[in-house]
N, C-alpha and C. Protein backbone atom coordinates (compact mmCIF):
# COMPACT_ATOMS: atom_id res chain seq x y z
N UNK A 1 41.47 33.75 -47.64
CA UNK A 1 40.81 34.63 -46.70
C UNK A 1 39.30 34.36 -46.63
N UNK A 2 38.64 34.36 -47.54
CA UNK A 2 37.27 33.96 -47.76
C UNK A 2 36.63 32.88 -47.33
N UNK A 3 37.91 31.57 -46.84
CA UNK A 3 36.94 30.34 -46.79
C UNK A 3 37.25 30.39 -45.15
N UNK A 4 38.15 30.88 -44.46
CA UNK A 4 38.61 31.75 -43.27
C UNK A 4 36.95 31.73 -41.94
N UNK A 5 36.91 33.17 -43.31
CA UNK A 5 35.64 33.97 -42.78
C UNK A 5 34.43 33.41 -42.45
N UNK A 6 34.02 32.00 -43.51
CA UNK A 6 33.10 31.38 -43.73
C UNK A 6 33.18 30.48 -42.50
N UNK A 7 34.54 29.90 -42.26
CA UNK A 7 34.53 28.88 -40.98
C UNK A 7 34.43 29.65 -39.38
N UNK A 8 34.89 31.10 -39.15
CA UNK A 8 34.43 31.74 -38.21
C UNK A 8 33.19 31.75 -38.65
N UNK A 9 32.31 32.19 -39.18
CA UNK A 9 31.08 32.49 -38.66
C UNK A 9 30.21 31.02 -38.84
N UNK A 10 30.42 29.79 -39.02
CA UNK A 10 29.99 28.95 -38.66
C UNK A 10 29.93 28.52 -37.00
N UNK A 11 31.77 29.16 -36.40
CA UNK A 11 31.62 28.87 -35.14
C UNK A 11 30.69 29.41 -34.63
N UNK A 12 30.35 30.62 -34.60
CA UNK A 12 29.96 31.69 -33.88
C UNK A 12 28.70 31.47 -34.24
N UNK A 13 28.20 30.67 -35.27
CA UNK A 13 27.02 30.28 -35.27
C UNK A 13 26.57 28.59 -34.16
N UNK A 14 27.80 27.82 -34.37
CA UNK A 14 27.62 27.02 -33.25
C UNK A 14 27.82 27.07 -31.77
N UNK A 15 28.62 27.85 -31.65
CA UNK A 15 28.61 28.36 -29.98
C UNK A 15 27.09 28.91 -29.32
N UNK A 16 26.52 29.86 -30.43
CA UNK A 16 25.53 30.58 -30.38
C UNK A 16 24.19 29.65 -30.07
N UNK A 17 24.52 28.37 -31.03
CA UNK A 17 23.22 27.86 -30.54
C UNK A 17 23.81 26.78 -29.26
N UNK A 18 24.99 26.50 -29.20
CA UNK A 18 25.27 25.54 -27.91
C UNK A 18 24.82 26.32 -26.75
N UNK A 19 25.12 27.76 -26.40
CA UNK A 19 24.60 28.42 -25.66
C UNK A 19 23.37 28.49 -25.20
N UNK A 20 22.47 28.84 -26.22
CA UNK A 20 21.13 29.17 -26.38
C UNK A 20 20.60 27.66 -26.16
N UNK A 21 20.72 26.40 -26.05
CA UNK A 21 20.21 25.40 -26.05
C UNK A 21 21.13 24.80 -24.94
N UNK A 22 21.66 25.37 -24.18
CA UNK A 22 22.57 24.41 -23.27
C UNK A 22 22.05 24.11 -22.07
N UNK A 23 22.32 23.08 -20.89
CA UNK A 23 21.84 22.62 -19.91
C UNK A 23 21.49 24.01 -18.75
N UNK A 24 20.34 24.25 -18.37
CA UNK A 24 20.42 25.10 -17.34
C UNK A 24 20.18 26.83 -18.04
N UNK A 25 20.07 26.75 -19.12
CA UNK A 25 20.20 28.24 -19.59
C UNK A 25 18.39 28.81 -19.13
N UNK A 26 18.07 30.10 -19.03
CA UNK A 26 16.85 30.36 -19.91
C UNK A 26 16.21 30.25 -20.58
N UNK A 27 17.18 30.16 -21.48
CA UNK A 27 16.89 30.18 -23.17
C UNK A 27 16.19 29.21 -23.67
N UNK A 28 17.09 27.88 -23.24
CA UNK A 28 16.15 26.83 -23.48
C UNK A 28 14.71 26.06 -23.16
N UNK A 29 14.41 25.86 -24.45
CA UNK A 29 13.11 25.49 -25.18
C UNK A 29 12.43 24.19 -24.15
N UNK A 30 11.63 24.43 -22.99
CA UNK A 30 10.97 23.59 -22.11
C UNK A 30 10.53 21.88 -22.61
N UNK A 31 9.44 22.50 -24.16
CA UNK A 31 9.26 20.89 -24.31
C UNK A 31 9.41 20.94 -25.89
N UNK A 32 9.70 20.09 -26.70
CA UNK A 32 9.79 20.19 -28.21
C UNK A 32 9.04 19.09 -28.42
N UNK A 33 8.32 18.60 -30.10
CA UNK A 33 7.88 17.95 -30.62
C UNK A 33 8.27 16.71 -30.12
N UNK A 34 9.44 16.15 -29.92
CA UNK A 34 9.50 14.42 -29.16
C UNK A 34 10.51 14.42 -28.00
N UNK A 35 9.48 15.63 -27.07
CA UNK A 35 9.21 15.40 -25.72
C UNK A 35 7.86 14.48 -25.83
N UNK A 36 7.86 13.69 -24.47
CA UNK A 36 6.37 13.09 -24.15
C UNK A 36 5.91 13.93 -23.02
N UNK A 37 4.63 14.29 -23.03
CA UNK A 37 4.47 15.23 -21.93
C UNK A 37 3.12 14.50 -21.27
N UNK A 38 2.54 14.54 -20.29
CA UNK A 38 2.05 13.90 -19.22
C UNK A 38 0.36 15.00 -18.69
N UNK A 39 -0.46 14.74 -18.50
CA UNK A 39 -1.77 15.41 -18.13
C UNK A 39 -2.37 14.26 -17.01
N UNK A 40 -2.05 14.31 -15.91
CA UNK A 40 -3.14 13.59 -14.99
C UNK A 40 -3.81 14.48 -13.81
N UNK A 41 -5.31 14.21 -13.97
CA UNK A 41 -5.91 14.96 -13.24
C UNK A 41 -6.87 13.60 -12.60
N UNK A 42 -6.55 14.15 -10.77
CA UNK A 42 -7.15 12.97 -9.65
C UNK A 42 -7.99 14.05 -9.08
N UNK A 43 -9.08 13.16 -8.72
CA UNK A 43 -9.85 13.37 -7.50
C UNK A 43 -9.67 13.50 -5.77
N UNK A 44 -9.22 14.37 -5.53
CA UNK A 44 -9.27 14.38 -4.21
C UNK A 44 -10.18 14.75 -3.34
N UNK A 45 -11.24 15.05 -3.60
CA UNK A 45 -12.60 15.88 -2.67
C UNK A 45 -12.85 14.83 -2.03
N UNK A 46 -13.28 15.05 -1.07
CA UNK A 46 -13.66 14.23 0.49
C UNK A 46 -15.27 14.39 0.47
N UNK A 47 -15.10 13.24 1.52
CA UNK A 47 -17.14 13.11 1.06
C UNK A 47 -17.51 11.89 0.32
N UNK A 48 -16.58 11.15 -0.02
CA UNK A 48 -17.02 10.23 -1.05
C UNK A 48 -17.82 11.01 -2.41
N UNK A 49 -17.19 12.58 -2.55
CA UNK A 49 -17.49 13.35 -4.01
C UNK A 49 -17.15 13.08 -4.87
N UNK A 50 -17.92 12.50 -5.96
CA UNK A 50 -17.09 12.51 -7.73
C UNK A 50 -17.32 13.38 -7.96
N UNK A 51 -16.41 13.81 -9.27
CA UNK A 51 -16.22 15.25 -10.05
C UNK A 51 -16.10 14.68 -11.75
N UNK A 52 -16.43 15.50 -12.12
CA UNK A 52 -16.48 15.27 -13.82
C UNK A 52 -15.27 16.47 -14.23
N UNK A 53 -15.11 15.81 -15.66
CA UNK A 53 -13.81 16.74 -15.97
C UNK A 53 -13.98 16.99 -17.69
N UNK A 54 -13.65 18.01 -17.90
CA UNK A 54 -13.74 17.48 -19.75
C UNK A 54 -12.52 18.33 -19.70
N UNK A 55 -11.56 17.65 -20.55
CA UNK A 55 -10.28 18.45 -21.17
C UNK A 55 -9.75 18.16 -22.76
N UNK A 56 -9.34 19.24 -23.22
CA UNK A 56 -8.92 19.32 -24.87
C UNK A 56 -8.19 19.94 -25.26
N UNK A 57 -7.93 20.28 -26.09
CA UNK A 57 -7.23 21.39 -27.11
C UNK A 57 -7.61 21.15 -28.41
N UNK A 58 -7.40 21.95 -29.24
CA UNK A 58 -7.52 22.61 -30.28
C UNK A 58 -8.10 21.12 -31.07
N UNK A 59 -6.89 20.18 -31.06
CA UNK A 59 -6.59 19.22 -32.20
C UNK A 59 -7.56 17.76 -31.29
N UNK A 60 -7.38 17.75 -29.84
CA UNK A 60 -7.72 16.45 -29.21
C UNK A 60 -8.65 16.75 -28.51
N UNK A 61 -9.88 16.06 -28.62
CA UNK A 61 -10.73 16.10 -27.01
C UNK A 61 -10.44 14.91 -26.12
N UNK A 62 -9.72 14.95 -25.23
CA UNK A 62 -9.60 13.75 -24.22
C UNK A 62 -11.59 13.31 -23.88
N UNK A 63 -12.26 13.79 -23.73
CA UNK A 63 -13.77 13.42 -23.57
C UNK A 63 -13.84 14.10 -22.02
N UNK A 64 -15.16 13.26 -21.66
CA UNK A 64 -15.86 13.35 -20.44
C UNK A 64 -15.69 12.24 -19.53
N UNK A 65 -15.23 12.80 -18.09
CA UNK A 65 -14.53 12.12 -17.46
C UNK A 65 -15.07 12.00 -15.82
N UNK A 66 -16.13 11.05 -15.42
CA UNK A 66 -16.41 11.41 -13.90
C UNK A 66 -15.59 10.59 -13.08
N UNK A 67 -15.21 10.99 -12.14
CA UNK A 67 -13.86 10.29 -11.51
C UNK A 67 -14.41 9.80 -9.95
N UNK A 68 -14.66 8.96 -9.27
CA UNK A 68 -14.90 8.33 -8.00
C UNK A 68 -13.33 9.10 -7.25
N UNK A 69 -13.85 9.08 -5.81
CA UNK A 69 -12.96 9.73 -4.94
C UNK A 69 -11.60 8.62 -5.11
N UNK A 70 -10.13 9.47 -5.26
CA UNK A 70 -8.86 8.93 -5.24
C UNK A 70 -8.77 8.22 -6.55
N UNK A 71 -9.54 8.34 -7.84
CA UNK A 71 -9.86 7.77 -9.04
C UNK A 71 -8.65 8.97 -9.71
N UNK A 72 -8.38 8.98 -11.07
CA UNK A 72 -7.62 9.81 -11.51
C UNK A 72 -7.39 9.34 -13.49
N UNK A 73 -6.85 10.05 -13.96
CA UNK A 73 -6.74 9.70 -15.70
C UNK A 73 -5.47 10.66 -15.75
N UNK A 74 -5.03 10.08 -17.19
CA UNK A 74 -4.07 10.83 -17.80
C UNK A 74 -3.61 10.05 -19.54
N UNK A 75 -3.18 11.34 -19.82
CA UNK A 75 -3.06 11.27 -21.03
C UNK A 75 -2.00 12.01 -21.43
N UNK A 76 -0.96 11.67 -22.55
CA UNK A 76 0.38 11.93 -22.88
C UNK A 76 -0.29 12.48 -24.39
N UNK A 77 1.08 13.13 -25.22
CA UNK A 77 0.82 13.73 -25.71
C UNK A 77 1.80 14.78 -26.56
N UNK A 78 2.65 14.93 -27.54
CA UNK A 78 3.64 15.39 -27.85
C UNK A 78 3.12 17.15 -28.28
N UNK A 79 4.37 18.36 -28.04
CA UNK A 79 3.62 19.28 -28.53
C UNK A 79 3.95 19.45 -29.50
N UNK A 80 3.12 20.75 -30.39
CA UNK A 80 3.37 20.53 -32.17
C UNK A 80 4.31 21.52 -32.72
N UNK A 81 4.50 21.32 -33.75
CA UNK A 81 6.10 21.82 -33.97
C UNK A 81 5.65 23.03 -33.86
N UNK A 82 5.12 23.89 -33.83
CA UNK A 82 5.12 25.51 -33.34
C UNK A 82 4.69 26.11 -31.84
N UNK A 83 5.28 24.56 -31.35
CA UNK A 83 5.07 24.76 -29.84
C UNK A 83 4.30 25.71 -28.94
N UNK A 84 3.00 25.65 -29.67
CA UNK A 84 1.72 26.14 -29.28
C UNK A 84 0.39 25.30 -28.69
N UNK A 85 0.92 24.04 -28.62
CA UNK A 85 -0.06 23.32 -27.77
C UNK A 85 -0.78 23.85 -26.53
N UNK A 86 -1.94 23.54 -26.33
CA UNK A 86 -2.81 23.76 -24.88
C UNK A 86 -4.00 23.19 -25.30
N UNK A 87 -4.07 22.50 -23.41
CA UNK A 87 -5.10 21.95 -23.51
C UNK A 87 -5.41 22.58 -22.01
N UNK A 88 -7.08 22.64 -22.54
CA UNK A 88 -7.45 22.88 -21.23
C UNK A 88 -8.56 22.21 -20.37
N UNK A 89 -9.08 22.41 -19.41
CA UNK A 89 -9.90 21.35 -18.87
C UNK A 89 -11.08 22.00 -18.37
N UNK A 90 -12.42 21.96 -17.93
CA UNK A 90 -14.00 21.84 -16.86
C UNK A 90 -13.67 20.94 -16.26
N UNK A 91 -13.61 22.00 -15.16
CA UNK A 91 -13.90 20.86 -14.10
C UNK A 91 -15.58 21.44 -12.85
N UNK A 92 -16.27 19.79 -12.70
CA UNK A 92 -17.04 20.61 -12.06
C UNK A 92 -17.61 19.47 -11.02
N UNK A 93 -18.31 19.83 -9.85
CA UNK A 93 -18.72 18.85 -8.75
C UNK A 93 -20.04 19.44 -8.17
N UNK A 94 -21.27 19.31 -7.55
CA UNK A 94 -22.53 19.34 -7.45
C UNK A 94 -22.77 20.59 -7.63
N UNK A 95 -22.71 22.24 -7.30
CA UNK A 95 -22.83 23.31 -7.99
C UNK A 95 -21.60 24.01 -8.07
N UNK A 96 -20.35 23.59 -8.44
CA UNK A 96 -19.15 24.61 -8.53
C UNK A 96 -18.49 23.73 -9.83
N UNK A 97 -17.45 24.96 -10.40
CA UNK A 97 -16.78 24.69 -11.86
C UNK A 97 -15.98 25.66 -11.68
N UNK A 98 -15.29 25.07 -12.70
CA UNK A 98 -14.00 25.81 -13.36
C UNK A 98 -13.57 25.46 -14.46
N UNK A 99 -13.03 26.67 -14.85
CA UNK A 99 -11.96 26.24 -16.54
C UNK A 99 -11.12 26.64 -16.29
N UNK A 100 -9.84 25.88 -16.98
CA UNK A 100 -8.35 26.73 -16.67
C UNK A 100 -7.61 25.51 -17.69
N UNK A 101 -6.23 26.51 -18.26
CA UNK A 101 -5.07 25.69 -18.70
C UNK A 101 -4.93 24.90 -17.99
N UNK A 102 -4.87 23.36 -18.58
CA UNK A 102 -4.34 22.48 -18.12
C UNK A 102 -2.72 22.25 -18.17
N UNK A 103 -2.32 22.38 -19.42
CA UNK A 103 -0.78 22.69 -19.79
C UNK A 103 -0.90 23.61 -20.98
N UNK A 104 -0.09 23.97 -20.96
CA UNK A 104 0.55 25.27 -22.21
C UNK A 104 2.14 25.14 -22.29
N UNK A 105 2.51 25.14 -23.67
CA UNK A 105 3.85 24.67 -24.21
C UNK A 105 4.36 25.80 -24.19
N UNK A 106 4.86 26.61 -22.72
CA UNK A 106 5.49 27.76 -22.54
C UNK A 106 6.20 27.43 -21.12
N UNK A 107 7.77 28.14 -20.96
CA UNK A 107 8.41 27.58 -20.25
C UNK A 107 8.42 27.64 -18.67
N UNK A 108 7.49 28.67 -18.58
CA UNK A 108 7.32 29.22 -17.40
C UNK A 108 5.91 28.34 -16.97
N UNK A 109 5.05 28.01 -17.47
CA UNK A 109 4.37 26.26 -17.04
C UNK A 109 4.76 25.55 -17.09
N UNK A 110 5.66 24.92 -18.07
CA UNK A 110 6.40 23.72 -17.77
C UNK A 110 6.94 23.78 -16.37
N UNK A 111 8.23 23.96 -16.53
CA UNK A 111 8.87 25.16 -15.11
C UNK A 111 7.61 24.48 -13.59
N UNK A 112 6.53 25.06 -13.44
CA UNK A 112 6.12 25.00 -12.78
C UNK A 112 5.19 23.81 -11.92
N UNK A 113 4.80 22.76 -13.26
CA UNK A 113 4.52 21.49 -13.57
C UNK A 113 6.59 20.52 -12.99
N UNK A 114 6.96 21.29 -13.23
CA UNK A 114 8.24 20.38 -13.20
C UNK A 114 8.64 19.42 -13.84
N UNK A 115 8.14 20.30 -15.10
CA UNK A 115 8.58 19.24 -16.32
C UNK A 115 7.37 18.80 -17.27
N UNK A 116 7.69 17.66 -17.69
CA UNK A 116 7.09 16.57 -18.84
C UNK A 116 5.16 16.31 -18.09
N UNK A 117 5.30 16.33 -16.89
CA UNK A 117 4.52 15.98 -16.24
C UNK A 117 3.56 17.22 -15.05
N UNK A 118 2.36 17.14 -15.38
CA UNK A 118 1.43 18.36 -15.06
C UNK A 118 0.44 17.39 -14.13
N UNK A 119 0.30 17.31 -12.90
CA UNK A 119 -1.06 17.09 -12.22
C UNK A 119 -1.92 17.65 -11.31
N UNK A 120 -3.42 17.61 -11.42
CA UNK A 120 -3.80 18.64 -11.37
C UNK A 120 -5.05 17.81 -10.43
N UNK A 121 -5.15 18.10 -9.43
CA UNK A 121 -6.23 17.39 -8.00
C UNK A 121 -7.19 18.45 -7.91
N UNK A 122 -8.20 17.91 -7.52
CA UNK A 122 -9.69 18.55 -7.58
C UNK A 122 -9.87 18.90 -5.58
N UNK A 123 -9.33 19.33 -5.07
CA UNK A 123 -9.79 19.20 -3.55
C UNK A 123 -11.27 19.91 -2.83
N UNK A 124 -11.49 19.90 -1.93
CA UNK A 124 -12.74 20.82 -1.85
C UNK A 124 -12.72 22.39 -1.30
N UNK A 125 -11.34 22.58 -1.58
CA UNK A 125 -11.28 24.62 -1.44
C UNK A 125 -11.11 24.90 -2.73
N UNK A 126 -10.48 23.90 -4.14
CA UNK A 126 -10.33 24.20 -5.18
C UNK A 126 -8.96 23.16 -5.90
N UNK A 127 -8.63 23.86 -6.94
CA UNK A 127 -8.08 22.65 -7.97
C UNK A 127 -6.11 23.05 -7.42
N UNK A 128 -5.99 22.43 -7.44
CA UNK A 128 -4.16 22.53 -7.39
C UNK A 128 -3.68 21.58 -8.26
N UNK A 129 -2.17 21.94 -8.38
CA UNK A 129 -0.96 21.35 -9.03
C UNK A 129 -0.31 20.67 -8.47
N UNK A 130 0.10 19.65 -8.96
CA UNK A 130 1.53 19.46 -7.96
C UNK A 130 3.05 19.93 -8.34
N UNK A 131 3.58 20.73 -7.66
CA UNK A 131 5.04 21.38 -7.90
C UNK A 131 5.58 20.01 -8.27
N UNK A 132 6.12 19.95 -9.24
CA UNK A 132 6.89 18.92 -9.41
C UNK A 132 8.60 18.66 -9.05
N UNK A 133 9.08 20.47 -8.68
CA UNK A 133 10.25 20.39 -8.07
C UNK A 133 10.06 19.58 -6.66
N UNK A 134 9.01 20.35 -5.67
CA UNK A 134 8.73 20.14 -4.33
C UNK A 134 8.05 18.94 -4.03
N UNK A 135 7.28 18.49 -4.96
CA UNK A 135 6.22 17.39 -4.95
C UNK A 135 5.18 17.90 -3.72
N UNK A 136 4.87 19.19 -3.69
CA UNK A 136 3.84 19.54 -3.18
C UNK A 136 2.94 20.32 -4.30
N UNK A 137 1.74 20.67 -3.06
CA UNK A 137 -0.16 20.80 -4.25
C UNK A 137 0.04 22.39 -3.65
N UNK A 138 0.07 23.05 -5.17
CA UNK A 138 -0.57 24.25 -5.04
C UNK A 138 -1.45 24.87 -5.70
N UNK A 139 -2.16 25.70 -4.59
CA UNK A 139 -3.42 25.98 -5.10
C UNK A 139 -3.08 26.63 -6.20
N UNK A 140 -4.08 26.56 -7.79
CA UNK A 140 -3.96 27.78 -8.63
C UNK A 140 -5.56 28.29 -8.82
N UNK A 141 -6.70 27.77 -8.54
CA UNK A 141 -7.91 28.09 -9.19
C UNK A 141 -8.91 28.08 -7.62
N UNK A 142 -9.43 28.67 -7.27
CA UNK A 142 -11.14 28.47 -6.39
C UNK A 142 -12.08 27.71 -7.58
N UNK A 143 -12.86 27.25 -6.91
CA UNK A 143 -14.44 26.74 -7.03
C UNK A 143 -14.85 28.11 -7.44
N UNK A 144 -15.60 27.91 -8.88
CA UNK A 144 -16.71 29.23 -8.75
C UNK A 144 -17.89 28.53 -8.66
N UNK A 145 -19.14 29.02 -7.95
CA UNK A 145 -20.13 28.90 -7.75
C UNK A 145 -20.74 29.06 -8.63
N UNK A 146 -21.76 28.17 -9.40
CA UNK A 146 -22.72 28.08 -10.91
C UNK A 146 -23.90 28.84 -10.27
């Protein structure tokens, strides 16, 4: 009877996590430690405008970055096992800036990045994403005025 009991609640422990980790659920965990995940941020401002960029997190400074019009960078990057990574970025062009998450290891940015891959265009009403379901740019940030 005892060794019974022990093999049910193993199932019920593997169903539990097949569930919780299965294709398409909620539940499941967006990016883990060896995911490769993706940061490119382009220039799009018109004008023949460069823009400078500095982005980091906690552990990495990617540096300082001035980008010529249709110029762009990126940098990969695994998140850490307490899937608390973020990095974030300045961005700024002759008197306007901004700061904002660049990525955050939460599923509802991933999700919205469309995945592994986050890019993030500088235009001249302000900074957008690209949906990575739609492969269209949406706005998330204005220009603030310095």
């Amino acid at each position: 009877m005892k060794g019974s009991k022990g093999i049910w609640q193993m199932y019920c422990v593997v169903l539990f996590l097949a569930l919780s980790f299965g294709l398409g659920t909620p539940w499941r965990w967006p990016s883990t430690p060896f995911t490769k995940n993706f940061v490119r941020i382009v220039n799009n401002l018109s004008n023949n405008q460069t823009f400078t960029s500095h982005c980091k997190s906690k552990d990495n400074d990617i540096g300082l970055h001035t980008l010529a019009p249709n110029e762009q960078y990126e940098w990969k990057f695994r998140v850490n096992i307490f899937s608390s990574t973020l990095y974030f970025c300045n961005f700024w062009y002759k008197d306007y800036h901004n700061v904002f998450d660049a990525f955050e290891a939460k599923y509802e940015f991933i999700y919205d990045c469309g995945g592994a891959h986050c890019v993030w265009k500088a235009k001249d009403d302000g900074i957008y994403l690209t949906q990575g379901q739609t492969m269209e740019d949406k706005k998330w940030y204005d220009w603030k005025k310095e």
